[in-house]
PDB file of N, CA and C in Angstrom:
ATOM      1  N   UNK A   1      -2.388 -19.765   1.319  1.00  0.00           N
ATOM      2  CA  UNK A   1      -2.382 -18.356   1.703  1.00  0.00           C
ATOM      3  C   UNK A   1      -1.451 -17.581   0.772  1.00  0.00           C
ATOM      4  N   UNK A   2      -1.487 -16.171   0.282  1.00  0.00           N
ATOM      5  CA  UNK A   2      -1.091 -15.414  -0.491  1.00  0.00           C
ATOM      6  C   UNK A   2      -1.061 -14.242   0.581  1.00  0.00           C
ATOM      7  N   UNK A   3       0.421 -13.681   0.112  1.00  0.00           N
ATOM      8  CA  UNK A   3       1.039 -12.687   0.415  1.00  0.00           C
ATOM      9  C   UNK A   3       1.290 -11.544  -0.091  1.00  0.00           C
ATOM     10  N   UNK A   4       0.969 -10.421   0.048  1.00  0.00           N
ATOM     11  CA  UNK A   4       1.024  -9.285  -0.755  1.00  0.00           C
ATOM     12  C   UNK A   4       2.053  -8.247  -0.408  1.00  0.00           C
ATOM     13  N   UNK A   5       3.294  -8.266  -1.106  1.00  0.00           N
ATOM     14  CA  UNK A   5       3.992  -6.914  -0.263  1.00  0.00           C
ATOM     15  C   UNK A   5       4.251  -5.984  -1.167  1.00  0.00           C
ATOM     16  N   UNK A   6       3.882  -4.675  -0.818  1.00  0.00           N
ATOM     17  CA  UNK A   6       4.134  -3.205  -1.789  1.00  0.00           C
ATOM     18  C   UNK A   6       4.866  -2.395  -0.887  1.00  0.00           C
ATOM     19  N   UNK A   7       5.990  -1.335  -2.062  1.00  0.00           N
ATOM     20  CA  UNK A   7       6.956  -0.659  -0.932  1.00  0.00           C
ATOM     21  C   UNK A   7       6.677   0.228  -2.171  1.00  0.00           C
ATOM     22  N   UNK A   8       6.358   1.719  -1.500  1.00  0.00           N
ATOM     23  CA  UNK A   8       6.748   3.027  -2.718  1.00  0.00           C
ATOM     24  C   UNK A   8       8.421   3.816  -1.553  1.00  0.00           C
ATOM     25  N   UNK A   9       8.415   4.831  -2.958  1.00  0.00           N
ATOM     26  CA  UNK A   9       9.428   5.927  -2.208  1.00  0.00           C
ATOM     27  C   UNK A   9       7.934   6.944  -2.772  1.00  0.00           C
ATOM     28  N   UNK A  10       8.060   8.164  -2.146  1.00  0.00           N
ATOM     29  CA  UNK A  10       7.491   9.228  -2.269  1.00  0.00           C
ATOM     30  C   UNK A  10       8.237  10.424  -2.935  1.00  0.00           C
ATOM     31  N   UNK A  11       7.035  11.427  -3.760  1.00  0.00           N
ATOM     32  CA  UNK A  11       7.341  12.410  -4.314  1.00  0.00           C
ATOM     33  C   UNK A  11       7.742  13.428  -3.240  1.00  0.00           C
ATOM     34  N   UNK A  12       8.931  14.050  -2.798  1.00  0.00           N
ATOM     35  CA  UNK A  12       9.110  15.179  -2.139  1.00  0.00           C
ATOM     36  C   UNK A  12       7.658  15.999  -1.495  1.00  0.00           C
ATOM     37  N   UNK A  13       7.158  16.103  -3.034  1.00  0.00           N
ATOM     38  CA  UNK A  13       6.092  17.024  -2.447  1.00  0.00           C
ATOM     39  C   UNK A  13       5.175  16.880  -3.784  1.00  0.00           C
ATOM     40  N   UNK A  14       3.621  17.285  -2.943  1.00  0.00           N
ATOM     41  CA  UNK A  14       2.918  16.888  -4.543  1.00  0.00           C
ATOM     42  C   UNK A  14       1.725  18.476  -4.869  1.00  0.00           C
ATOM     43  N   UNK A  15       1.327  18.630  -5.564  1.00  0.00           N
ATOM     44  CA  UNK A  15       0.437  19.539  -5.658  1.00  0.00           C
ATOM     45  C   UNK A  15      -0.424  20.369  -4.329  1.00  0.00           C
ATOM     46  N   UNK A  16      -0.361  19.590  -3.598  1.00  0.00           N
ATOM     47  CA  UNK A  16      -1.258  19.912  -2.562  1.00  0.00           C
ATOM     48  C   UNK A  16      -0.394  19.423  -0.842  1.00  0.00           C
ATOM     49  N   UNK A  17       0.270  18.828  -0.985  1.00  0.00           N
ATOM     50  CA  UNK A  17       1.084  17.970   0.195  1.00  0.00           C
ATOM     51  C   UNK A  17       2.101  17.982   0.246  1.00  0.00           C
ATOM     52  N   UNK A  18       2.842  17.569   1.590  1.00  0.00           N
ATOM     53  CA  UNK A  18       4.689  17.702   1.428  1.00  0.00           C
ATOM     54  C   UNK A  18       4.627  15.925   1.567  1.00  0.00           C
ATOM     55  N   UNK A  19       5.549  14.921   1.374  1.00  0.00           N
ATOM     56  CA  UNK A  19       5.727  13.647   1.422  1.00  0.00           C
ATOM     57  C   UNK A  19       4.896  13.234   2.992  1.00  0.00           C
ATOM     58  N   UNK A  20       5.743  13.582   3.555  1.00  0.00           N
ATOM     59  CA  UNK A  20       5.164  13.506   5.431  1.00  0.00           C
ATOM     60  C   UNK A  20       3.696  13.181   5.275  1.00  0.00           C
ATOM     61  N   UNK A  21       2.943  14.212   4.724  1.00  0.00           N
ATOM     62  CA  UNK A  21       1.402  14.757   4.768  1.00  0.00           C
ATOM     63  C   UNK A  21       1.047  13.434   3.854  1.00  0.00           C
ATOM     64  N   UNK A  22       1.032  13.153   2.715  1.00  0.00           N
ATOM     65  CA  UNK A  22       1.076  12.210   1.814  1.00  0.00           C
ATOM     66  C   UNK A  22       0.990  10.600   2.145  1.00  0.00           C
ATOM     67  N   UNK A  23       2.484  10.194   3.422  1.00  0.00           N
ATOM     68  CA  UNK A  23       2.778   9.000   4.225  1.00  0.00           C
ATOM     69  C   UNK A  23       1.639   8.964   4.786  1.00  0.00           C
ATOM     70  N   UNK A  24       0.957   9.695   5.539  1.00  0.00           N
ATOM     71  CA  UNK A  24       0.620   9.840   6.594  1.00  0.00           C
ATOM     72  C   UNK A  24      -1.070   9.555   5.909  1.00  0.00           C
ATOM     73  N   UNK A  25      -1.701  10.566   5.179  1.00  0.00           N
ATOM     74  CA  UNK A  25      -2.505  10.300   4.434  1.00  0.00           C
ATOM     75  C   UNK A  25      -2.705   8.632   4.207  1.00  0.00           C
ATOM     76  N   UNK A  26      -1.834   8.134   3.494  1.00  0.00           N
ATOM     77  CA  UNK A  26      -1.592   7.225   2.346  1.00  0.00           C
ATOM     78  C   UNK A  26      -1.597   5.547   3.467  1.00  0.00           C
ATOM     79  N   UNK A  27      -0.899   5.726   4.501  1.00  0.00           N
ATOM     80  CA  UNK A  27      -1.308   4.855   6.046  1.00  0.00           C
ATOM     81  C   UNK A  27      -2.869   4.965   6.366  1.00  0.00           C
ATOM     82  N   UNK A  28      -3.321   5.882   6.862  1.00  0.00           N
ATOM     83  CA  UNK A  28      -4.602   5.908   7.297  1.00  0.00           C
ATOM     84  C   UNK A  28      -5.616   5.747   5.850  1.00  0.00           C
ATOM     85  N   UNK A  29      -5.740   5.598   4.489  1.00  0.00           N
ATOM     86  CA  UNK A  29      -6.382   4.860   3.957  1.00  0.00           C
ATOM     87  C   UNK A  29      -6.207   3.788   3.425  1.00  0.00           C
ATOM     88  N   UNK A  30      -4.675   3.190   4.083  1.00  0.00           N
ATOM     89  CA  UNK A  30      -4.970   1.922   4.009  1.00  0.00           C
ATOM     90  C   UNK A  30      -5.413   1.006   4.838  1.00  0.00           C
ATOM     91  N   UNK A  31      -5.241   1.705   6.012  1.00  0.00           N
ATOM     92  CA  UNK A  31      -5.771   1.115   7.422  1.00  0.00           C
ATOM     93  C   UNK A  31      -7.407   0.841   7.537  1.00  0.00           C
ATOM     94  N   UNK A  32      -8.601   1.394   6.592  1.00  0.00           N
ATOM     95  CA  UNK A  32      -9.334   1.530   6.343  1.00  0.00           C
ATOM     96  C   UNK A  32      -9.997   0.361   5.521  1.00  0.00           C
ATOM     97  N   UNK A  33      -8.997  -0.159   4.615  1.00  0.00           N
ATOM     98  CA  UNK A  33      -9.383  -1.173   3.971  1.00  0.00           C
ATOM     99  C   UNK A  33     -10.050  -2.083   4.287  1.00  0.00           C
ATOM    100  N   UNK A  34      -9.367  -3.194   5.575  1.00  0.00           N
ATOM    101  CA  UNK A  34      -9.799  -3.850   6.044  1.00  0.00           C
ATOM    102  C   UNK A  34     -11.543  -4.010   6.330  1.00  0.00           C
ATOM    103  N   UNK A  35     -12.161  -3.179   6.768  1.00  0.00           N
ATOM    104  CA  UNK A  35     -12.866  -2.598   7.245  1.00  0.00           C
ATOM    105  C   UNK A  35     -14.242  -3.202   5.607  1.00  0.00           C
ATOM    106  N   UNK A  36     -13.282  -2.915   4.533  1.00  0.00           N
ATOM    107  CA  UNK A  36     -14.679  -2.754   3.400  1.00  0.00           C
ATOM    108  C   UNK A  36     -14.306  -4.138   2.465  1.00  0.00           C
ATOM    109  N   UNK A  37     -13.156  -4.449   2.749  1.00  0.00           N
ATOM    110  CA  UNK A  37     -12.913  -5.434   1.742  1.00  0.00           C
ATOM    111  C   UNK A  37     -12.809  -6.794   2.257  1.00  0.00           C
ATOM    112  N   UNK A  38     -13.923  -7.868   2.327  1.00  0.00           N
ATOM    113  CA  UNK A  38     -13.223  -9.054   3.400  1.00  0.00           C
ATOM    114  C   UNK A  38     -12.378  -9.477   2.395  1.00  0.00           C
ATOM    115  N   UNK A  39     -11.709 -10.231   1.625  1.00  0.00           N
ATOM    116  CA  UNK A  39     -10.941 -10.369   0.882  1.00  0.00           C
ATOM    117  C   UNK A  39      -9.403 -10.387   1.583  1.00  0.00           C
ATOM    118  N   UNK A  40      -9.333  -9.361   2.280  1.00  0.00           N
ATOM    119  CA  UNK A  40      -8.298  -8.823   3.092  1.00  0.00           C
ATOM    120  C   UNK A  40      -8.155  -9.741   4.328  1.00  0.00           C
ATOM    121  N   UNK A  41      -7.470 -10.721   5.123  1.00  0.00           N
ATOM    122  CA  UNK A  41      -7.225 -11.296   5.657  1.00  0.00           C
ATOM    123  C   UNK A  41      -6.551 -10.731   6.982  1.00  0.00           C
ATOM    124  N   UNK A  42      -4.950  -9.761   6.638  1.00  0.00           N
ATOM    125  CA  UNK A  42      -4.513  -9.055   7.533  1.00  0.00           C
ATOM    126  C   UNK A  42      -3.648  -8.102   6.622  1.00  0.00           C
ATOM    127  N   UNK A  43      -3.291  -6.690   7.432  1.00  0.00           N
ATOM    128  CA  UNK A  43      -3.107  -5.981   6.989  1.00  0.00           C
ATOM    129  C   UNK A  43      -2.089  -4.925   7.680  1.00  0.00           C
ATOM    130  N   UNK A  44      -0.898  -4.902   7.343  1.00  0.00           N
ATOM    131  CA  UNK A  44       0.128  -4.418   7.921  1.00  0.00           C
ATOM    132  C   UNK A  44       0.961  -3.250   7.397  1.00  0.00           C
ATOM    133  N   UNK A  45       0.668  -1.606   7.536  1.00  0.00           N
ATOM    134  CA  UNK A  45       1.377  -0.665   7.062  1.00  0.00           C
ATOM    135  C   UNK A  45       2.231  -0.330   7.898  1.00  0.00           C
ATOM    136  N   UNK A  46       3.643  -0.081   7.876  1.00  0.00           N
ATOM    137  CA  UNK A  46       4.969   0.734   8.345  1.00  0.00           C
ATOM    138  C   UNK A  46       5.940   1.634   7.370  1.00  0.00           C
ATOM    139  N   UNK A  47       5.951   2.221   8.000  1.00  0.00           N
ATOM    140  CA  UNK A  47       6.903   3.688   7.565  1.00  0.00           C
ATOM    141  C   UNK A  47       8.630   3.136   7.860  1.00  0.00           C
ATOM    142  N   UNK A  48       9.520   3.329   6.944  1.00  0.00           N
ATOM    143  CA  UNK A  48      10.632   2.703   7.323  1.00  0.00           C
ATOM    144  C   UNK A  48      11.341   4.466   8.154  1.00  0.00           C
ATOM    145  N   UNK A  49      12.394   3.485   8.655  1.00  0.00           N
ATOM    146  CA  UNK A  49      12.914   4.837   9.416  1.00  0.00           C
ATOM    147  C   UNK A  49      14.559   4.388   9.053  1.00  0.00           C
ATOM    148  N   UNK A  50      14.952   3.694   8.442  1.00  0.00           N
ATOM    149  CA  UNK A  50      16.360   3.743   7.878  1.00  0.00           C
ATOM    150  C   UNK A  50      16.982   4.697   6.828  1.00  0.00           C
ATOM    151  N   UNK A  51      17.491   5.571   6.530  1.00  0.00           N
ATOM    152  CA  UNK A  51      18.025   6.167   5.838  1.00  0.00           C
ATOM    153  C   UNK A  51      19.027   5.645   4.938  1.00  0.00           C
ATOM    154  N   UNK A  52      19.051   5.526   3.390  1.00  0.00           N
ATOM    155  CA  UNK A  52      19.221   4.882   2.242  1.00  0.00           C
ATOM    156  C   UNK A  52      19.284   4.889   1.504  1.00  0.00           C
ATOM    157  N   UNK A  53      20.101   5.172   0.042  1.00  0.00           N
ATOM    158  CA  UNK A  53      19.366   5.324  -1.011  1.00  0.00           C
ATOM    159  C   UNK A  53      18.850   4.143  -1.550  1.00  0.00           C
ATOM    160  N   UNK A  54      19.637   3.217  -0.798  1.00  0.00           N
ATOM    161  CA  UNK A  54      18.325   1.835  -1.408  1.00  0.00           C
ATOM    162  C   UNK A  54      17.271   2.039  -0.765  1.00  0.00           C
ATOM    163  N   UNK A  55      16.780   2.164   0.227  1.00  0.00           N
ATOM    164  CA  UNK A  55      15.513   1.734   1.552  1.00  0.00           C
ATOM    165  C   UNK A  55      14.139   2.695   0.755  1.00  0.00           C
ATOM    166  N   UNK A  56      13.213   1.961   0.963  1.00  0.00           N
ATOM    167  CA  UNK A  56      11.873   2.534   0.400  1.00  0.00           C
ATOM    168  C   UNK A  56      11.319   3.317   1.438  1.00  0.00           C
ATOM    169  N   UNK A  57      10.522   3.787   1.761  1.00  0.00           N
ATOM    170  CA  UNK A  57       9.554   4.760   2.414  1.00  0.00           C
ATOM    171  C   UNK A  57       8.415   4.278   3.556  1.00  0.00           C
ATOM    172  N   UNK A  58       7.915   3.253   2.512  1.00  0.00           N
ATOM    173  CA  UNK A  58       6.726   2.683   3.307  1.00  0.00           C
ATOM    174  C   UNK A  58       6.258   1.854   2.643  1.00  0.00           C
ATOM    175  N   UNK A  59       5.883   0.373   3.762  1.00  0.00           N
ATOM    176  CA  UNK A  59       5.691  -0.973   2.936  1.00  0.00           C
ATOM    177  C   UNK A  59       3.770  -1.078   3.325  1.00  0.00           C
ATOM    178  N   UNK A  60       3.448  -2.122   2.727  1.00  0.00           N
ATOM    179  CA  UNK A  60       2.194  -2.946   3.013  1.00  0.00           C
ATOM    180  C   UNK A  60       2.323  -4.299   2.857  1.00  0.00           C
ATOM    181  N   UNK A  61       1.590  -4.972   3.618  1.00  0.00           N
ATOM    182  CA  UNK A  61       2.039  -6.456   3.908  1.00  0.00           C
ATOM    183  C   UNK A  61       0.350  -6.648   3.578  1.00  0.00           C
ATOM    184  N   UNK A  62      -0.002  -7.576   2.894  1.00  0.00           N
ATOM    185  CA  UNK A  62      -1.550  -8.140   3.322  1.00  0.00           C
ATOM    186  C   UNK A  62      -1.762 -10.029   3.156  1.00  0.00           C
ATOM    187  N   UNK A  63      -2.043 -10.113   3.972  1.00  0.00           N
ATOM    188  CA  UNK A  63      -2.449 -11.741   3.542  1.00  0.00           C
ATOM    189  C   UNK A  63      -3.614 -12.105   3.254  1.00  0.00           C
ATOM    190  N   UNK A  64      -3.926 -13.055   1.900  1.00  0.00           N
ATOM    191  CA  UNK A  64      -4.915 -13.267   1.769  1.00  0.00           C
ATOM    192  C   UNK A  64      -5.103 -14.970   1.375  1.00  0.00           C
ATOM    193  N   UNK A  65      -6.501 -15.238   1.295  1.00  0.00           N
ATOM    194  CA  UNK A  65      -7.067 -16.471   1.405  1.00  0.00           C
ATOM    195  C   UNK A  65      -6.277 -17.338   0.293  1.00  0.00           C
ATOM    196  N   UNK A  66      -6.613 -16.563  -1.074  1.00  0.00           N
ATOM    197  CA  UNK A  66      -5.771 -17.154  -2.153  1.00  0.00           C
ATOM    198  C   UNK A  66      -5.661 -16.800  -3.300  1.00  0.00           C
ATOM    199  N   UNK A  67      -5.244 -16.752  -4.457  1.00  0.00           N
ATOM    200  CA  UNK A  67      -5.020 -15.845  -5.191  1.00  0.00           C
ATOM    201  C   UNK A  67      -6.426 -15.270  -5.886  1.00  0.00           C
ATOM    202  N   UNK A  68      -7.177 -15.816  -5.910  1.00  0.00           N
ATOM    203  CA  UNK A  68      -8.595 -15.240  -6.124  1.00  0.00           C
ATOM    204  C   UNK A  68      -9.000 -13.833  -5.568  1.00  0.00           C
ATOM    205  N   UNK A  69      -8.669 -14.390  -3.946  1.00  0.00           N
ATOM    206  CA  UNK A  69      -9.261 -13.433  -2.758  1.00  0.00           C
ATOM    207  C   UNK A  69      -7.860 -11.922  -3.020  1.00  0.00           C
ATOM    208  N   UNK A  70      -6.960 -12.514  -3.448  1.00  0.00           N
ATOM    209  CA  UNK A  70      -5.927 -11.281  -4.000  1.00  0.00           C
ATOM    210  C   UNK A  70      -6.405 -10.664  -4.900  1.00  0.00           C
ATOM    211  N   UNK A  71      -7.178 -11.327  -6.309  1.00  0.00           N
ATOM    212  CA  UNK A  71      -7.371 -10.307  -7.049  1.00  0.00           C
ATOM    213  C   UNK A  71      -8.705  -9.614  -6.621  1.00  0.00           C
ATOM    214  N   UNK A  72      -9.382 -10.239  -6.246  1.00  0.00           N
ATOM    215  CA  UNK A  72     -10.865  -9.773  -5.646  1.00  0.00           C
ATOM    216  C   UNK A  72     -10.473  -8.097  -4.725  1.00  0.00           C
ATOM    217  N   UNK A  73      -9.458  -8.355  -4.466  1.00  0.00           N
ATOM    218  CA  UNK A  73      -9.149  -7.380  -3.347  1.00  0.00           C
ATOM    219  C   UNK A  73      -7.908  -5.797  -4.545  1.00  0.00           C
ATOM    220  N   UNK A  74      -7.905  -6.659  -5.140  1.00  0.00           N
ATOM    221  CA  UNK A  74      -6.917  -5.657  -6.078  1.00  0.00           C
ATOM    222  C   UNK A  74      -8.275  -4.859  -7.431  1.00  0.00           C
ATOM    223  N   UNK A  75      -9.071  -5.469  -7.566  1.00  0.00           N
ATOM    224  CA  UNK A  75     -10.009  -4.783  -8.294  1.00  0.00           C
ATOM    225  C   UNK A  75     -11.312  -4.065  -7.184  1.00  0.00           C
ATOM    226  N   UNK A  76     -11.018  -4.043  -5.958  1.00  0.00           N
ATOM    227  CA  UNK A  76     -12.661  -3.623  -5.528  1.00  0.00           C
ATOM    228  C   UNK A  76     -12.070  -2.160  -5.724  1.00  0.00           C
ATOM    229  N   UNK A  77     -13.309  -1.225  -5.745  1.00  0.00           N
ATOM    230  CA  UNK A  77     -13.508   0.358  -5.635  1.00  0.00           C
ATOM    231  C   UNK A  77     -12.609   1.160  -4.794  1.00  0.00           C
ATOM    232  N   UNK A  78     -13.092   0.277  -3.639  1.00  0.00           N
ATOM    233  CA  UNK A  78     -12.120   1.119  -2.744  1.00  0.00           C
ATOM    234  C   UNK A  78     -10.698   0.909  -2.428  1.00  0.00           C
ATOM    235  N   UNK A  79     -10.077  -0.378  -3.004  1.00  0.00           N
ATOM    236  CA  UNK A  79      -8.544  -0.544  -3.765  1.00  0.00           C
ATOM    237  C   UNK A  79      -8.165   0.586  -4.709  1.00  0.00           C
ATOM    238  N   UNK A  80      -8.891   0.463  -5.394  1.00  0.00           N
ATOM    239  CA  UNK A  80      -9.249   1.743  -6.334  1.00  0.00           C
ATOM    240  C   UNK A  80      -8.218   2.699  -6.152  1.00  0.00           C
ATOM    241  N   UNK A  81      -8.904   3.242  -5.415  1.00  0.00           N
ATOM    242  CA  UNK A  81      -9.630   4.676  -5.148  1.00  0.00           C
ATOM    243  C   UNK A  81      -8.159   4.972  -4.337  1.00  0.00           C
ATOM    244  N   UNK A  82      -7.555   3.964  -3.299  1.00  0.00           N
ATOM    245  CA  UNK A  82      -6.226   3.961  -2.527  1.00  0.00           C
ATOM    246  C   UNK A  82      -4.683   3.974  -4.089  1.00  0.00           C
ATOM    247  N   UNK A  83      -5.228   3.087  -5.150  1.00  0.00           N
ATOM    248  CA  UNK A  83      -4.383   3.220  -6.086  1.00  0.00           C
ATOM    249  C   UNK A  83      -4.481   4.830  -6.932  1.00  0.00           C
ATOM    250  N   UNK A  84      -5.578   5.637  -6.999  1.00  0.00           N
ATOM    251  CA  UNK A  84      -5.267   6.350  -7.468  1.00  0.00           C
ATOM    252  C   UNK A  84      -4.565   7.630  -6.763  1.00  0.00           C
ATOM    253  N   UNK A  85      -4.847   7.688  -5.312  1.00  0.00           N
ATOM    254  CA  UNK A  85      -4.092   8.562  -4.329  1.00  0.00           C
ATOM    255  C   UNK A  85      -2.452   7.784  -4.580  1.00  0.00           C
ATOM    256  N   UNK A  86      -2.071   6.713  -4.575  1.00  0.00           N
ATOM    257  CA  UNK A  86      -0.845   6.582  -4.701  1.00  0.00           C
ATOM    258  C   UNK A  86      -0.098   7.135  -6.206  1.00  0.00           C
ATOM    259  N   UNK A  87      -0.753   7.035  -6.842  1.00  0.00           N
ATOM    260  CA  UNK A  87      -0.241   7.254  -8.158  1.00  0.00           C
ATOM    261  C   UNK A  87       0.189   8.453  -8.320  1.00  0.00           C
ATOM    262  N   UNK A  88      -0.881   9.459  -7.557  1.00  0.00           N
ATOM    263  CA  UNK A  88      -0.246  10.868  -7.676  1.00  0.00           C
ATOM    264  C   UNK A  88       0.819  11.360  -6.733  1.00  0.00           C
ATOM    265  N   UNK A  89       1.213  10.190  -5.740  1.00  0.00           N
ATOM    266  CA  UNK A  89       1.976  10.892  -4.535  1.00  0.00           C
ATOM    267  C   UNK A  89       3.545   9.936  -4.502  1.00  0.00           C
ATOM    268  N   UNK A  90       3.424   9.091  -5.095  1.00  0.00           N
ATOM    269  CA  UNK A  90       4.205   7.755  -5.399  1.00  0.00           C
ATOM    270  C   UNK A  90       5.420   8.132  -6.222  1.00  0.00           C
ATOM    271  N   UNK A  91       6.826   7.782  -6.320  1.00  0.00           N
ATOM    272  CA  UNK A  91       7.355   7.946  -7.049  1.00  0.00           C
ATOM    273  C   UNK A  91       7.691   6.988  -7.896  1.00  0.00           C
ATOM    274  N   UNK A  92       7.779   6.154  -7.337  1.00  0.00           N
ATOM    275  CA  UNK A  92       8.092   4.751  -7.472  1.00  0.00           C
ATOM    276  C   UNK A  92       7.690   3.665  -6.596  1.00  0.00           C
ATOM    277  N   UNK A  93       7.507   1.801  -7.031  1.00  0.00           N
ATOM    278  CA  UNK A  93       6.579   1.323  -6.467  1.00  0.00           C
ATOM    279  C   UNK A  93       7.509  -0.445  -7.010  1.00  0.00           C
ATOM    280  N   UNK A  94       7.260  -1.391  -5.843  1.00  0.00           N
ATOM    281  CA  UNK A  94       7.693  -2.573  -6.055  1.00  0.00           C
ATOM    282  C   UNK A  94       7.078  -3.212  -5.397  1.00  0.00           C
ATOM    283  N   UNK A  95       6.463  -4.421  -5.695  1.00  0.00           N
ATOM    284  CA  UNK A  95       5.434  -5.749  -5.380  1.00  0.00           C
ATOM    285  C   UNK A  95       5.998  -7.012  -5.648  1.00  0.00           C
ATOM    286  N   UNK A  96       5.736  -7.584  -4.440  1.00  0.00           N
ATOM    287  CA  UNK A  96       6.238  -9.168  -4.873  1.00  0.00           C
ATOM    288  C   UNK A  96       4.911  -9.716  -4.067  1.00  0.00           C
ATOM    289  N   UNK A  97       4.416 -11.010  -4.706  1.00  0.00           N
ATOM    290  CA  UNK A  97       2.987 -11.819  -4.338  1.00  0.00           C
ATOM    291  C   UNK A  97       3.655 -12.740  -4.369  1.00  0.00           C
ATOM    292  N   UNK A  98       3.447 -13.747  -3.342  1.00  0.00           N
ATOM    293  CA  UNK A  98       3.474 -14.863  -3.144  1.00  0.00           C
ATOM    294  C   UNK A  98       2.770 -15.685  -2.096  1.00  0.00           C
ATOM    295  N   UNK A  99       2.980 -17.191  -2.233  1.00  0.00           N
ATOM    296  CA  UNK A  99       2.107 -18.203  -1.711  1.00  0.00           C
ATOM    297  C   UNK A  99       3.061 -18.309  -0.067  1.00  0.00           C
ATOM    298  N   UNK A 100       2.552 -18.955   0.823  1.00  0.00           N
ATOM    299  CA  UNK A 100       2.820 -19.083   1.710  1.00  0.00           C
ATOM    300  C   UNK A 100       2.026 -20.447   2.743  1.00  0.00           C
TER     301      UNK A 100
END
Protein backbone atom coordinates (compact mmCIF):
# COMPACT_ATOMS: atom_id res chain seq x y z
CA UNK A 1 0.00 0.00 0.00
CA UNK A 2 1.17 3.60 -0.88
CA UNK A 3 0.52 6.67 0.84
CA UNK A 4 0.05 9.98 -0.49
CA UNK A 5 0.29 13.13 1.68
CA UNK A 6 0.05 16.86 0.20
CA UNK A 7 -0.13 20.03 2.45
CA UNK A 8 -0.35 23.66 0.55
CA UNK A 9 -0.48 27.17 2.41
CA UNK A 10 -2.75 29.43 0.32
CA UNK A 11 -2.55 32.68 -1.61
CA UNK A 12 -4.36 35.38 0.61
CA UNK A 13 -6.43 35.98 -2.21
CA UNK A 14 -6.46 35.11 -5.91
CA UNK A 15 -7.96 36.80 -8.96
CA UNK A 16 -11.33 35.85 -8.40
CA UNK A 17 -11.42 34.39 -4.56
CA UNK A 18 -10.36 35.24 -0.99
CA UNK A 19 -8.21 31.97 0.50
CA UNK A 20 -11.48 30.78 2.58
CA UNK A 21 -13.44 30.64 -0.93
CA UNK A 22 -10.37 28.85 -2.57
CA UNK A 23 -10.03 26.08 0.78
CA UNK A 24 -13.28 25.52 0.45
CA UNK A 25 -13.46 25.22 -3.35
CA UNK A 26 -10.19 23.23 -3.42
CA UNK A 27 -11.90 20.42 -0.50
CA UNK A 28 -14.98 19.86 -2.42
CA UNK A 29 -12.98 18.96 -5.68
CA UNK A 30 -11.12 16.83 -4.06
CA UNK A 31 -13.79 15.07 -2.41
CA UNK A 32 -15.01 14.34 -5.88
CA UNK A 33 -12.17 12.39 -6.92
CA UNK A 34 -12.89 9.37 -5.49
CA UNK A 35 -15.90 9.10 -7.31
CA UNK A 36 -13.88 9.09 -11.05
CA UNK A 37 -10.65 7.69 -10.27
CA UNK A 38 -10.63 3.95 -8.85
CA UNK A 39 -7.01 4.16 -8.44
CA UNK A 40 -7.91 6.08 -5.31
CA UNK A 41 -8.31 3.71 -2.48
CA UNK A 42 -9.20 6.35 0.38
CA UNK A 43 -9.27 9.77 0.58
CA UNK A 44 -8.90 12.20 3.37
CA UNK A 45 -9.08 16.23 3.14
CA UNK A 46 -8.73 18.57 6.44
CA UNK A 47 -8.29 22.13 6.93
CA UNK A 48 -5.77 22.69 9.80
CA UNK A 49 -7.00 25.03 12.48
CA UNK A 50 -3.61 25.67 14.35
CA UNK A 51 -2.16 28.91 13.94
CA UNK A 52 1.69 28.97 12.85
CA UNK A 53 4.05 30.11 10.86
CA UNK A 54 5.18 26.66 10.42
CA UNK A 55 1.52 24.88 10.13
CA UNK A 56 0.17 24.48 6.49
CA UNK A 57 -3.44 25.19 5.58
CA UNK A 58 -4.77 22.06 4.33
CA UNK A 59 -3.59 18.45 3.94
CA UNK A 60 -4.69 15.34 1.65
CA UNK A 61 -4.06 11.93 2.69
CA UNK A 62 -4.83 9.18 -0.13
CA UNK A 63 -4.04 5.55 -0.06
CA UNK A 64 -3.39 3.62 -2.78
CA UNK A 65 -2.97 0.00 -4.10
CA UNK A 66 0.67 0.63 -5.19
CA UNK A 67 2.83 2.74 -6.73
CA UNK A 68 1.43 2.14 -10.15
CA UNK A 69 -2.17 2.80 -8.88
CA UNK A 70 -0.34 6.26 -7.47
CA UNK A 71 0.82 7.24 -10.64
CA UNK A 72 -2.28 6.11 -12.53
CA UNK A 73 -4.07 8.43 -10.21
CA UNK A 74 -1.52 11.40 -10.49
CA UNK A 75 -1.81 11.50 -14.38
CA UNK A 76 -5.74 10.96 -14.90
CA UNK A 77 -7.68 14.26 -16.30
CA UNK A 78 -9.44 14.85 -13.58
CA UNK A 79 -6.14 14.91 -11.19
CA UNK A 80 -5.47 17.25 -13.71
CA UNK A 81 -7.73 19.50 -13.78
CA UNK A 82 -7.64 19.58 -9.42
CA UNK A 83 -3.70 20.36 -10.09
CA UNK A 84 -4.36 23.15 -12.17
CA UNK A 85 -6.99 24.92 -9.70
CA UNK A 86 -4.23 24.43 -7.11
CA UNK A 87 -1.57 26.00 -8.91
CA UNK A 88 -3.36 29.15 -9.24
CA UNK A 89 -4.58 29.34 -5.59
CA UNK A 90 -1.52 27.54 -3.88
CA UNK A 91 1.29 29.24 -2.53
CA UNK A 92 3.26 26.73 -1.67
CA UNK A 93 3.07 22.85 -1.61
CA UNK A 94 4.88 19.67 0.17
CA UNK A 95 4.45 15.81 -0.59
CA UNK A 96 5.84 12.92 0.93
CA UNK A 97 4.78 9.20 -0.77
CA UNK A 98 5.34 6.38 0.87
CA UNK A 99 4.86 2.55 1.29
CA UNK A 100 3.00 1.30 4.11
Amino acid sequence: MVKHVVMWKFRQQTEDNSAEENKTMLKQKLEELPAVIKEIDSLEVGQNFTVSPAAYEMVLITTHKDREALKAYQVHPKHQEVVAFVSEVASDRVVVDFEF
